[in-house]
C-alpha atoms as a PDB file:
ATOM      1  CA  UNK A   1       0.000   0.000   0.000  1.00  0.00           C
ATOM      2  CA  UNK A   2       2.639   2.180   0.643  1.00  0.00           C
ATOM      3  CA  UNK A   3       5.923   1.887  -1.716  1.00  0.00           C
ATOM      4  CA  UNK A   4       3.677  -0.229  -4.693  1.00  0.00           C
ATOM      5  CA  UNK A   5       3.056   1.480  -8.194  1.00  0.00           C
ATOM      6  CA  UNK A   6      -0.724   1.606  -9.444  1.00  0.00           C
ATOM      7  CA  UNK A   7      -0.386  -0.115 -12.559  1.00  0.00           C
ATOM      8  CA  UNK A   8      -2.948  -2.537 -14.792  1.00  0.00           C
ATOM      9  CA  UNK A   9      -3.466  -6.130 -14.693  1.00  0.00           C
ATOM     10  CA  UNK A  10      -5.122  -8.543 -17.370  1.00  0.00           C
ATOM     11  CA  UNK A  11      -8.520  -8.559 -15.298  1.00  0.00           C
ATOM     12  CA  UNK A  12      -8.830  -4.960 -15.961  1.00  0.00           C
ATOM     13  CA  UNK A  13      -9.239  -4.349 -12.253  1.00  0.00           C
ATOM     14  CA  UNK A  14      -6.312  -2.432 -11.743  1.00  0.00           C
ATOM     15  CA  UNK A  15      -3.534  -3.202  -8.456  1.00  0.00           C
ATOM     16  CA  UNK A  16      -1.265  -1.664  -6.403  1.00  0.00           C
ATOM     17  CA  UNK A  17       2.201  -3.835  -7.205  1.00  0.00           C
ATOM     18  CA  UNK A  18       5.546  -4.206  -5.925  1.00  0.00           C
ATOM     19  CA  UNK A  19       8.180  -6.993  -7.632  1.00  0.00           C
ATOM     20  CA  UNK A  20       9.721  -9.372  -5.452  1.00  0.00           C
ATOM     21  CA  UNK A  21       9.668 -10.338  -2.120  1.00  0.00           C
ATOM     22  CA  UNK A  22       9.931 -12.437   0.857  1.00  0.00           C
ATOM     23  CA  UNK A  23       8.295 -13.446   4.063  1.00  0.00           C
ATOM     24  CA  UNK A  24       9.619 -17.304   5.862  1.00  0.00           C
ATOM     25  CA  UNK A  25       7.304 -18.766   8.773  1.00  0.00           C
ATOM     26  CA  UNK A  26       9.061 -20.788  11.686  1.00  0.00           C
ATOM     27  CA  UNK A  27       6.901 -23.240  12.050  1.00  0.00           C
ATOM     28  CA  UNK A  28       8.102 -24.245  15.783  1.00  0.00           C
ATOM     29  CA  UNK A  29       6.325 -20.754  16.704  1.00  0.00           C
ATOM     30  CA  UNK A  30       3.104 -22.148  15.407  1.00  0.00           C
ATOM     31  CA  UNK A  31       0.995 -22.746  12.142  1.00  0.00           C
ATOM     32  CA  UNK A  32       1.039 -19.165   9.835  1.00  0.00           C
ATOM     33  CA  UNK A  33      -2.949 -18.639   9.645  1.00  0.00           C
ATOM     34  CA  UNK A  34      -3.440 -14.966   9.504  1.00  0.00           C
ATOM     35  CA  UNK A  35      -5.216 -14.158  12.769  1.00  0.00           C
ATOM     36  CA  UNK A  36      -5.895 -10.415  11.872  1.00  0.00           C
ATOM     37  CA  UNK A  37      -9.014 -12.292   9.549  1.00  0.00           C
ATOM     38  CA  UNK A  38     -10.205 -15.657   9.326  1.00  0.00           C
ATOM     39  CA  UNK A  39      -9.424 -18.058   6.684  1.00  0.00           C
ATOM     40  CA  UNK A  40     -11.126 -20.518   5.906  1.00  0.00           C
ATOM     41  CA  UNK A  41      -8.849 -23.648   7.181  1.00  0.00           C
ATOM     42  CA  UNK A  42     -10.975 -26.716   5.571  1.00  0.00           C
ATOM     43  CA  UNK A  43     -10.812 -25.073   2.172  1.00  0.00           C
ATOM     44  CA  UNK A  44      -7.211 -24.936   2.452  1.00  0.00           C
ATOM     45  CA  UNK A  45      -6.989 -28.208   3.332  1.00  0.00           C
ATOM     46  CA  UNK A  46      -9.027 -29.995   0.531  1.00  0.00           C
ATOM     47  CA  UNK A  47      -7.848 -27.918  -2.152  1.00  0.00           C
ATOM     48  CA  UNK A  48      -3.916 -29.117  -0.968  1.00  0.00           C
ATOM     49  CA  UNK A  49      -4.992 -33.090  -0.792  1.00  0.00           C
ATOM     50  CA  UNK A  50      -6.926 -32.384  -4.247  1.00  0.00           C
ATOM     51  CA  UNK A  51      -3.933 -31.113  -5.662  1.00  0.00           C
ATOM     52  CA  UNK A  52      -1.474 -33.856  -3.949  1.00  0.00           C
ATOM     53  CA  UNK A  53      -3.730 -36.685  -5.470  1.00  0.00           C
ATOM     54  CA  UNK A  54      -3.555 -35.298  -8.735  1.00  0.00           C
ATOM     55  CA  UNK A  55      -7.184 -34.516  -9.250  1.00  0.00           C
ATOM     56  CA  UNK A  56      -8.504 -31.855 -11.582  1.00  0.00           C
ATOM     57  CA  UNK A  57     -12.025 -31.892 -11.419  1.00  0.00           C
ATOM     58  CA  UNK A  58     -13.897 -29.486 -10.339  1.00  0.00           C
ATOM     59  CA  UNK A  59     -16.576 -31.818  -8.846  1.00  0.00           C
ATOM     60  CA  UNK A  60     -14.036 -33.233  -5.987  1.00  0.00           C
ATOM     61  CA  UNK A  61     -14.209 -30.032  -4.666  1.00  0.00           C
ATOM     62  CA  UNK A  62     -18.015 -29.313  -5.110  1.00  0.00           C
ATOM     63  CA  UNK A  63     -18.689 -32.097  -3.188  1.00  0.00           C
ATOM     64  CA  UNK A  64     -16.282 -30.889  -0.534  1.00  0.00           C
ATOM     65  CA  UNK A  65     -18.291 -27.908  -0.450  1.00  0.00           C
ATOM     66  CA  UNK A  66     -15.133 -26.021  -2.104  1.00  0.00           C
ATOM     67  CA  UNK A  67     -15.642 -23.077  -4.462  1.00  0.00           C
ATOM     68  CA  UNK A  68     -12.259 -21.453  -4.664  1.00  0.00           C
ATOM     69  CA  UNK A  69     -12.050 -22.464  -8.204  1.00  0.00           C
ATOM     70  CA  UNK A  70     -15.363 -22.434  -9.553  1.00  0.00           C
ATOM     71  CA  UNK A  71     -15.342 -18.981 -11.308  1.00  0.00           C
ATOM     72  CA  UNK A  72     -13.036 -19.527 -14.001  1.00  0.00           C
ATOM     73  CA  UNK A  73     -14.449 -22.717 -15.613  1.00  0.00           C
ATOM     74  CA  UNK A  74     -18.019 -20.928 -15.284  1.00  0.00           C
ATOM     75  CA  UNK A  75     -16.003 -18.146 -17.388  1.00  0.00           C
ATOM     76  CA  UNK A  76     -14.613 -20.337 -19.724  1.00  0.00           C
ATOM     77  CA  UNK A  77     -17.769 -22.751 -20.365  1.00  0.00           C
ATOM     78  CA  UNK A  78     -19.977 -18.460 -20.860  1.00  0.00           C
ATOM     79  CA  UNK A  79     -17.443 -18.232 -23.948  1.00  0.00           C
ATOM     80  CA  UNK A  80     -17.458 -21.652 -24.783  1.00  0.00           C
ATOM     81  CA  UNK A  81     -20.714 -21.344 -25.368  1.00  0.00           C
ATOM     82  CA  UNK A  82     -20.943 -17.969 -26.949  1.00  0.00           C
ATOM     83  CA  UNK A  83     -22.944 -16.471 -23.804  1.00  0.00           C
ATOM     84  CA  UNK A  84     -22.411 -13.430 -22.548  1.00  0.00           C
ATOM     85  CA  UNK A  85     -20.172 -12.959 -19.551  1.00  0.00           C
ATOM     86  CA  UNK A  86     -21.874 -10.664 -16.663  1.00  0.00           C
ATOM     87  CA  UNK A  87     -19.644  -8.155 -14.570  1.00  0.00           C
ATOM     88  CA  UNK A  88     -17.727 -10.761 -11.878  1.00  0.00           C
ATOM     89  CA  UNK A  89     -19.612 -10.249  -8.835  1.00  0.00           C
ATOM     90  CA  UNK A  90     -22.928  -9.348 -10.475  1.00  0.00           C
ATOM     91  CA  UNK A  91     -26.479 -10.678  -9.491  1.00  0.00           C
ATOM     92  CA  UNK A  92     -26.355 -12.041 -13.222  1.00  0.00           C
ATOM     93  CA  UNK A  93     -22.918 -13.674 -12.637  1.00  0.00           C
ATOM     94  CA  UNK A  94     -23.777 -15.381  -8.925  1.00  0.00           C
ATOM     95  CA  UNK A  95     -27.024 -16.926 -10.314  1.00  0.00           C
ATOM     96  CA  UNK A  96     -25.259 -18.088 -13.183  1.00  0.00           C
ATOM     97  CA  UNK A  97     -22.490 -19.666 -11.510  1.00  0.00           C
ATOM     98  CA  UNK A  98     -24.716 -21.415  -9.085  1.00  0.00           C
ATOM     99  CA  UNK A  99     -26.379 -22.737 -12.358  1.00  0.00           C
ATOM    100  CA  UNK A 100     -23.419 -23.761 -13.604  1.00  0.00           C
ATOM    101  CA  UNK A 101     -22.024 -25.511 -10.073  1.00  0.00           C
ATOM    102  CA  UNK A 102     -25.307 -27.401  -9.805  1.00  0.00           C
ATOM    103  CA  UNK A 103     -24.848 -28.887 -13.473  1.00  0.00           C
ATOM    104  CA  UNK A 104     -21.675 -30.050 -12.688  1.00  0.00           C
ATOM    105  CA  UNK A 105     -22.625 -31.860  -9.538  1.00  0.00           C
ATOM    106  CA  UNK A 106     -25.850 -33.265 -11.435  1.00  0.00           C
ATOM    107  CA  UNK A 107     -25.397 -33.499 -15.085  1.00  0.00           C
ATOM    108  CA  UNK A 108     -22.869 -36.262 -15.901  1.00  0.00           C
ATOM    109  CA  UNK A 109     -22.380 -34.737 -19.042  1.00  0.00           C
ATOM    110  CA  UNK A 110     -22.249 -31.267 -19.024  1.00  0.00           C
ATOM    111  CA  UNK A 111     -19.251 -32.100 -16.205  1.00  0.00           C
ATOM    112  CA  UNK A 112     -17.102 -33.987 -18.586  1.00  0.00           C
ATOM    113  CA  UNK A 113     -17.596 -31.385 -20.843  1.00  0.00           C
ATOM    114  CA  UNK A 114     -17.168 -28.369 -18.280  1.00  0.00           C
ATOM    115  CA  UNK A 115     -15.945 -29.493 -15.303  1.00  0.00           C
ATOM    116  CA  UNK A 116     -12.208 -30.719 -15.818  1.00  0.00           C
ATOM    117  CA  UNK A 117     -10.057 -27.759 -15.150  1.00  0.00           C
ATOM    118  CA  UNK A 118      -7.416 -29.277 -17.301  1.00  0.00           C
ATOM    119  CA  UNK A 119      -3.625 -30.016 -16.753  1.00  0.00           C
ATOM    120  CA  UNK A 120      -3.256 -27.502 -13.316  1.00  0.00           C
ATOM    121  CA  UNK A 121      -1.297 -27.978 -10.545  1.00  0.00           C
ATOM    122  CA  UNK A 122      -2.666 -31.696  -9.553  1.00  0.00           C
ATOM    123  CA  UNK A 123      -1.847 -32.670 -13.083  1.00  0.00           C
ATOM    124  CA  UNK A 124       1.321 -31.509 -13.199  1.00  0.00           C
ATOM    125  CA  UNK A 125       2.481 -32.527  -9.613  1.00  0.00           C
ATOM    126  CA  UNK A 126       1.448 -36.045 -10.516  1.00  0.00           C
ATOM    127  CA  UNK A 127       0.982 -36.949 -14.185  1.00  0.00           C
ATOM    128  CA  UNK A 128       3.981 -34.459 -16.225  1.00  0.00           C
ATOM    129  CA  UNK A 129       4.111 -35.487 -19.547  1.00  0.00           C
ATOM    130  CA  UNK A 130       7.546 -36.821 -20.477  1.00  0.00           C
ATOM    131  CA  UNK A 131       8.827 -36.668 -24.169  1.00  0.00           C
ATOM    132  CA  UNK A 132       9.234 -40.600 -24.203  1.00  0.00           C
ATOM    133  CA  UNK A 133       6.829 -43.397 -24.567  1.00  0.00           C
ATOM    134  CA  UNK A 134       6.321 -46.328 -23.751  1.00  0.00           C
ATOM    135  CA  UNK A 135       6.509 -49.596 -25.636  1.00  0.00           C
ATOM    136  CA  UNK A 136       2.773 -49.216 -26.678  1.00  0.00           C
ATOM    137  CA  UNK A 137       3.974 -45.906 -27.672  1.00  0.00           C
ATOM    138  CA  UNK A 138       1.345 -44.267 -24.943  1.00  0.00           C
ATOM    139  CA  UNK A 139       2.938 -40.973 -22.823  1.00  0.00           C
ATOM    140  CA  UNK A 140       4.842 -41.078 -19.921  1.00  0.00           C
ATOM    141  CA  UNK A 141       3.816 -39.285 -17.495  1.00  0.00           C
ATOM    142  CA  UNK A 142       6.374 -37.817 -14.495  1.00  0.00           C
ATOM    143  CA  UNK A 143       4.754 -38.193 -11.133  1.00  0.00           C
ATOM    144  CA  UNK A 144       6.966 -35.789  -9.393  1.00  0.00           C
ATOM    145  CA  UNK A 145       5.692 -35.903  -5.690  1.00  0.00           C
ATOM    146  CA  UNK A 146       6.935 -39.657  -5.829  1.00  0.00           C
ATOM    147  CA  UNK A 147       9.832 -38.888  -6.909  1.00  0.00           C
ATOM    148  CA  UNK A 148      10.169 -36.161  -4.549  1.00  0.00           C
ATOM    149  CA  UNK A 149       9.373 -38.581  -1.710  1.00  0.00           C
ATOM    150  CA  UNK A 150      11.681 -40.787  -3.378  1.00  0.00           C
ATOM    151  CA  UNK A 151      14.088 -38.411  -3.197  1.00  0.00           C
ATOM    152  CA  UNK A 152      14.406 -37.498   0.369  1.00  0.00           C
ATOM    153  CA  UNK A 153      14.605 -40.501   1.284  1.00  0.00           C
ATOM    154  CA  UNK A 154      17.542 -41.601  -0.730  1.00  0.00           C
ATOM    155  CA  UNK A 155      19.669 -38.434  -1.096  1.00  0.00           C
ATOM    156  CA  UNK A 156      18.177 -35.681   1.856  1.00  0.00           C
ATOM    157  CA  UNK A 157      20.987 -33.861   1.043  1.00  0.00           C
ATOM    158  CA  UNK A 158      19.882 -33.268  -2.720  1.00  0.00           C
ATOM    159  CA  UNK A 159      20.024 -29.508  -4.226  1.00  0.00           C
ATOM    160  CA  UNK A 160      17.013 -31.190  -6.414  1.00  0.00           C
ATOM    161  CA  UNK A 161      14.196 -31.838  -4.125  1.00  0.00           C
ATOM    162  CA  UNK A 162      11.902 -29.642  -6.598  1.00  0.00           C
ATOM    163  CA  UNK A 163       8.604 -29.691  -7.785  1.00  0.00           C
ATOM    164  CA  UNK A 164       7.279 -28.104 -11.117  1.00  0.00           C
ATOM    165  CA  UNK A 165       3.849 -26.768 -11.984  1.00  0.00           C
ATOM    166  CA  UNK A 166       4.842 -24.145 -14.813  1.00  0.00           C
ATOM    167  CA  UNK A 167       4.764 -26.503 -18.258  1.00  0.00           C
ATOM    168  CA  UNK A 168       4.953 -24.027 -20.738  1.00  0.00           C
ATOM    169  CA  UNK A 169       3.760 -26.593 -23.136  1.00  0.00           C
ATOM    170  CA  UNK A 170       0.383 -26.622 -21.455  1.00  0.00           C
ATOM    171  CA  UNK A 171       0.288 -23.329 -20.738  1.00  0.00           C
ATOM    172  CA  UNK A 172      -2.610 -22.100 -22.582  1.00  0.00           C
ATOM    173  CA  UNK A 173      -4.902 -25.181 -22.136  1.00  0.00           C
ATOM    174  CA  UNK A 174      -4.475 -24.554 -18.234  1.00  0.00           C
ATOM    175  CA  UNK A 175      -5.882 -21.081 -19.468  1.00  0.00           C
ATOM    176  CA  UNK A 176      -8.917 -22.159 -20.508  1.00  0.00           C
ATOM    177  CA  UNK A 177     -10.798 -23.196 -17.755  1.00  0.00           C
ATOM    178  CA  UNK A 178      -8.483 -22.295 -15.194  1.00  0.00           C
ATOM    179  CA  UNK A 179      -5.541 -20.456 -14.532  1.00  0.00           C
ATOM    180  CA  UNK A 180      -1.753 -20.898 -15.511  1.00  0.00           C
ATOM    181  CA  UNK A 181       0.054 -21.932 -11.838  1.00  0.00           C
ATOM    182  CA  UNK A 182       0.441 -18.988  -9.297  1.00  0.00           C
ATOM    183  CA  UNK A 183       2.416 -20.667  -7.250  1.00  0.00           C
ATOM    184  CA  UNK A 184       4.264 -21.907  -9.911  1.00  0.00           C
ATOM    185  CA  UNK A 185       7.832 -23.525  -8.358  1.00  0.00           C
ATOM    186  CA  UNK A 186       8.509 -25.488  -5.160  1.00  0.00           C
ATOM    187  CA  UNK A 187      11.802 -26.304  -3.387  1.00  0.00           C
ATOM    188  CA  UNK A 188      12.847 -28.654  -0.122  1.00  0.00           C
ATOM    189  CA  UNK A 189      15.735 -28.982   2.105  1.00  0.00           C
ATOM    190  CA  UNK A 190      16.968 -30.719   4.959  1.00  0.00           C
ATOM    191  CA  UNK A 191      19.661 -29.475   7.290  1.00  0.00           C
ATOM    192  CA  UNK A 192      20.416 -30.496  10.566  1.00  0.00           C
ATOM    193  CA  UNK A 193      17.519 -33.165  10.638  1.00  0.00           C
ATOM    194  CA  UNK A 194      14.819 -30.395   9.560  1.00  0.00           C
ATOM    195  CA  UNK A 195      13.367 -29.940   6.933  1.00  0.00           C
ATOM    196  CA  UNK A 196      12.143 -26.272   4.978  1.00  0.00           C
ATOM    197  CA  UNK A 197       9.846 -25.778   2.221  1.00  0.00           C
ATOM    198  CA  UNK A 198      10.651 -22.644  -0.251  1.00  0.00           C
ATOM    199  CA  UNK A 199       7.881 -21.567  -2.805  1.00  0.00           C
ATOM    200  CA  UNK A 200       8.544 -19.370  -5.860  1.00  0.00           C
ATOM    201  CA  UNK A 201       4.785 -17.484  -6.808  1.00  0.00           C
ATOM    202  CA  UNK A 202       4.804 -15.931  -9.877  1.00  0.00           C
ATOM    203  CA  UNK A 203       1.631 -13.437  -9.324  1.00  0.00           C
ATOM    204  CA  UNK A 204       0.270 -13.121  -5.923  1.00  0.00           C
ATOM    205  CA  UNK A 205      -3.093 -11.952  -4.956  1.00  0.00           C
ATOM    206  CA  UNK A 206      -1.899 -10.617  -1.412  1.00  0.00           C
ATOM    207  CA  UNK A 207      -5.524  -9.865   0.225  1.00  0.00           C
ATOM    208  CA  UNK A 208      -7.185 -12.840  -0.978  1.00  0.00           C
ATOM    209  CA  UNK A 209      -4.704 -16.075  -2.445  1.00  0.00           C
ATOM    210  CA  UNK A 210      -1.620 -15.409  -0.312  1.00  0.00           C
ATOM    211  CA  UNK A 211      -2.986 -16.215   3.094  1.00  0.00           C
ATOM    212  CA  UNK A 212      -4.292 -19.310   1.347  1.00  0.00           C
ATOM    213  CA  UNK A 213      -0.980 -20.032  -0.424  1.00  0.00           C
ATOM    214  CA  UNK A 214       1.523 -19.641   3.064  1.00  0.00           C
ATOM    215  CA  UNK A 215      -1.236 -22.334   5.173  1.00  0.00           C
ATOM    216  CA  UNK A 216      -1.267 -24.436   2.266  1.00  0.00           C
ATOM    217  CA  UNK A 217       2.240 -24.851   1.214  1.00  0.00           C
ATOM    218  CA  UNK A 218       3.223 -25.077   5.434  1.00  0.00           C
ATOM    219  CA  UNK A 219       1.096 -27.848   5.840  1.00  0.00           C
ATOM    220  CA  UNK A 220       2.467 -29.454   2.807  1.00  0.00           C
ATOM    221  CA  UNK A 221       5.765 -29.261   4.549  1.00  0.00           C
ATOM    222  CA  UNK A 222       4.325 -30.792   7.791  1.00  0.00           C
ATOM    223  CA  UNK A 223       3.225 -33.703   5.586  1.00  0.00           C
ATOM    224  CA  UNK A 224       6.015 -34.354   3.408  1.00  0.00           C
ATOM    225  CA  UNK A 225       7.939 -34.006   6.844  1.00  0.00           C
ATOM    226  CA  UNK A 226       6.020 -36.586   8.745  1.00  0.00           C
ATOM    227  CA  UNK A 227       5.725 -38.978   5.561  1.00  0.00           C
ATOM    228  CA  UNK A 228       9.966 -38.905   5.234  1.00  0.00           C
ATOM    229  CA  UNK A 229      10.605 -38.892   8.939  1.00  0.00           C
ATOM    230  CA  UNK A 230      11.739 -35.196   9.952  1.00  0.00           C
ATOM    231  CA  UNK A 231      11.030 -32.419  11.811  1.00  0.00           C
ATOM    232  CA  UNK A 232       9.070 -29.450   9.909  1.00  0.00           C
ATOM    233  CA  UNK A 233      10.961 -26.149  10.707  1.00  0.00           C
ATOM    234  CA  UNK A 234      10.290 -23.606   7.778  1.00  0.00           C
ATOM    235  CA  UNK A 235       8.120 -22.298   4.792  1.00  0.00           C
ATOM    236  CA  UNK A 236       9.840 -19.542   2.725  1.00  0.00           C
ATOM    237  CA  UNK A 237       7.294 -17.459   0.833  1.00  0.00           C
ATOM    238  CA  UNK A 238       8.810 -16.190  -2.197  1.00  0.00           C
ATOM    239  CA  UNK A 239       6.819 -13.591  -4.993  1.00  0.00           C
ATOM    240  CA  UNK A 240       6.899 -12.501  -8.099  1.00  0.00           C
ATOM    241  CA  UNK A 241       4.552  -9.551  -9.006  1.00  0.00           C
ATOM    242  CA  UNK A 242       3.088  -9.211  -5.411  1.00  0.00           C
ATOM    243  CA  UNK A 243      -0.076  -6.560  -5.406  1.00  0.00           C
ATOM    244  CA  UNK A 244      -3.113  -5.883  -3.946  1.00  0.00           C
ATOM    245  CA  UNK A 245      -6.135  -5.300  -6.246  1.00  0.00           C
ATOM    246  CA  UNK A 246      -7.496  -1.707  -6.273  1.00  0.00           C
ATOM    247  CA  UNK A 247     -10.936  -3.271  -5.218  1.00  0.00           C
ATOM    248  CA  UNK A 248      -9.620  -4.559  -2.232  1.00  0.00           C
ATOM    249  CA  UNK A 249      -7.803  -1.192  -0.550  1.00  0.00           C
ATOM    250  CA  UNK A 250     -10.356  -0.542   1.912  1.00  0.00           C
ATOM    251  CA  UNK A 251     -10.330  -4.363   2.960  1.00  0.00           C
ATOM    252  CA  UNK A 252      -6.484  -4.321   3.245  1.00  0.00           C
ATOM    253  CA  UNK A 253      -6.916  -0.931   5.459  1.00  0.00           C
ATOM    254  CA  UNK A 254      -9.443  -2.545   7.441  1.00  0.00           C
ATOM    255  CA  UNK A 255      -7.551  -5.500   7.953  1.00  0.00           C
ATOM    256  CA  UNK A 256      -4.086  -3.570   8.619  1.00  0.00           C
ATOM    257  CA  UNK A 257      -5.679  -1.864  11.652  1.00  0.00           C
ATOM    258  CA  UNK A 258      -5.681  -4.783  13.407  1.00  0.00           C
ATOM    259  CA  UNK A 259      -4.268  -6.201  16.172  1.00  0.00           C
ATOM    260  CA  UNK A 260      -2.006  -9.894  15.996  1.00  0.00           C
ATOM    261  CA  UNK A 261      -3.420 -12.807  17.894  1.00  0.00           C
ATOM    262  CA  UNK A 262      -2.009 -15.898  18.783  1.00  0.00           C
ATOM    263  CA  UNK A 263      -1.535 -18.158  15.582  1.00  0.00           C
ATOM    264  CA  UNK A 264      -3.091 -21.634  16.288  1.00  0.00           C
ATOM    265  CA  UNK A 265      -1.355 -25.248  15.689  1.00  0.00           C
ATOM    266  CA  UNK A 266      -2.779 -28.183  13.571  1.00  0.00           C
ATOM    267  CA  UNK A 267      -2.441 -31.297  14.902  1.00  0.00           C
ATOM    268  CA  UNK A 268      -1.864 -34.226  12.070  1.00  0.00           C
ATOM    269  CA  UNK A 269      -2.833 -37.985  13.021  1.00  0.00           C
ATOM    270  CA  UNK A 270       0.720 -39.466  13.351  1.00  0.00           C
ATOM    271  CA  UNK A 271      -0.095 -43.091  11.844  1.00  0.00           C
ATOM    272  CA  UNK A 272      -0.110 -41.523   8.822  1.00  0.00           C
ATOM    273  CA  UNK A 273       3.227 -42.023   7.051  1.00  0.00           C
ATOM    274  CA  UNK A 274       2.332 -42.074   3.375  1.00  0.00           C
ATOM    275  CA  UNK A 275       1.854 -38.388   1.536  1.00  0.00           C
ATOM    276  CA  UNK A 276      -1.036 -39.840  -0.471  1.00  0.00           C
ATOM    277  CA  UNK A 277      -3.327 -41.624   2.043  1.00  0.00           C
ATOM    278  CA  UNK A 278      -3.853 -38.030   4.324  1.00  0.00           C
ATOM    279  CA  UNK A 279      -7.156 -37.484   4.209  1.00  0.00           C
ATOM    280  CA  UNK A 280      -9.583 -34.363   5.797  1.00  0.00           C
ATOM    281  CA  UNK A 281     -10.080 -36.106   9.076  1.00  0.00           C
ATOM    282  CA  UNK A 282      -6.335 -36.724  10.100  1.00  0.00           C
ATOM    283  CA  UNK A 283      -5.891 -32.811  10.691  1.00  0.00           C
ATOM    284  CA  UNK A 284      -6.911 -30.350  13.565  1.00  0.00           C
ATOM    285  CA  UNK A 285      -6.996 -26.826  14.128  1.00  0.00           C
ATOM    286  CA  UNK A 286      -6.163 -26.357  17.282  1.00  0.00           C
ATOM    287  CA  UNK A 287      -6.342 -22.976  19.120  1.00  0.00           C
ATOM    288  CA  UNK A 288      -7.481 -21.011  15.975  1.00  0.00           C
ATOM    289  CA  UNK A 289      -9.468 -17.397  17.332  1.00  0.00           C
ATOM    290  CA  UNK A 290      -8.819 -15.103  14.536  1.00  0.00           C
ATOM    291  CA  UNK A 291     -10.434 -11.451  13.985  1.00  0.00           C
ATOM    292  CA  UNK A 292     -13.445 -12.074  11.848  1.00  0.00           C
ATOM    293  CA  UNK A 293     -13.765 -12.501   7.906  1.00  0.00           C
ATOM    294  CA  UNK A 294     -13.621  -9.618   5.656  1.00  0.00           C
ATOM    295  CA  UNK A 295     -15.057 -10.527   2.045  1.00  0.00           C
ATOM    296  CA  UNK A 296     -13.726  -9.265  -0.777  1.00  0.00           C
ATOM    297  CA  UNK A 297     -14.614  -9.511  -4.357  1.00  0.00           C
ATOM    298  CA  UNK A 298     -12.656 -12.178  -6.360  1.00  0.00           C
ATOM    299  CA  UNK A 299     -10.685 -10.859  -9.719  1.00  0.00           C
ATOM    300  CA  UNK A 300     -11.227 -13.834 -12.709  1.00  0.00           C
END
């Protein structure tokens, strides 16, 4: 708000921006939910295990009553179809996307023909298509959380514990019904038996998808941590074009002239040793008493 330049964005909203920076989050002082507003924790949390299992439809999260993503495939099926798009936000647009969100949970095929979001993070975590085939002369795909796992466990001292989202061959199709990765770049190391997580986010949303982005990518580290046997110690935040959107100034104000509270601690079931077999019922908030929710309108 204070040292960013006003400049224009491709939603046509406008933002206040600054280029590059950094924020890291011990996380032996406790688990980085902004307490100066609440965020949603459950949302958080099913979006990250959607994402680690590879999943890209939108329906997995419908049913986990998750609508983080739904506005951008309701965009993308409006011009699919040659319909007009309504101002985001708009009586017009919420009836329409709560249309669209009930076709997709009902209509078996209008959501195989609108409801994948495409090759997006999940995809490209999990299924990265290599240039080889195989002998059936099908794709390989790269599952690189495996590997990852894989990884620590053979070589912890590896410079390439790294995980990929940004395939510029896919690029554009992740445009269509989605968005091209955010958070874009991902990077582990252990030292001293702990382990740190360091993201690289190429455009960050810093009222709305940051928050979001630090508690997801922490407890990613808590996982990975627990599922390769060390201690989670810290998440490195690292952005691109940070900004705030010019429609979310008096929200940021609001929300700056508030007072810290203690951040809460999750709690992860133990027995759980293997990355893909978390599920939502093996986490706990514990201790979370934030200042409450301030809405703001979403840029698509």
């Amino acid at each position: 708000m204070e040292t960013g330049e006003d400049t224009t964005d491709r939603t046509g909203t406008g933002t206040r921006a600054i280029f590059g920076h950094q924020m890291r989050f011990n996380l032996e002082d406790g688990f980085p939910l902004l307490t100066t507003k609440k965020v949603p924790f459950k949302l958080i949390l099913s979006e990250l295990l959607w994402f680690i299992k590879g999943d890209t439809k939108l329906k997995t999260l419908l049913e986990n009553n998750n609508h983080i993503w739904d506005e951008w495939p309701f965009k993308w099926y409006l011009k699919a179809e040659g319909l007009p798009v309504p101002p985001t936000g708009s009586e017009e647009w919420k009836s329409g996307l709560k249309e669209f969100t009930e076709k997709i949970m009902t209509d078996e095929e209008f959501n195989k023909k609108y409801g994948d979001l495409g090759p997006v993070y999940g995809y490209q975590w999990r299924s990265w298509p290599d240039h080889k085939r195989d002998e059936n002369g099908n794709m390989v795909h790269i599952d690189q959380l495996a590997k990852l796992i894989e990884q620590i466990k053979s070589a912890p001292d590896s410079r390439r514990l790294i995980v990929s989202a940004w395939n510029p061959a896919d690029i554009d199709e992740m445009a269509k019904a989605g968005l091209p990765p955010c958070h874009c770049l991902f990077q582990f190391k252990v030292l001293n038996g702990k382990m740190s997580l360091q993201l690289y986010q190429r455009s960050c949303d810093t009222f709305l998808g940051v928050p979001f982005n630090i508690a997801s990518y922490s407890l990613l580290l808590m996982m990975v941590a627990q599922a390769t046997g060390y201690k989670a110690h810290e998440f490195i935040w690292t952005g691109g074009d940070t900004h705030i959107y010019s429609n979310h100034f008096d929200q940021v104000k609001e929300q700056l002239s508030r007072d810290f509270k203690t951040l809460p601690t999750v709690k992860i079931n133990p027995e759980v040793k293997d990355l893909f077999s978390f599920t939502m019922e093996d986490f706990e908030l514990v201790g979370y008493e934030p200042h409450d929710a301030i809405k703001a309108p979403i840029a698509v």
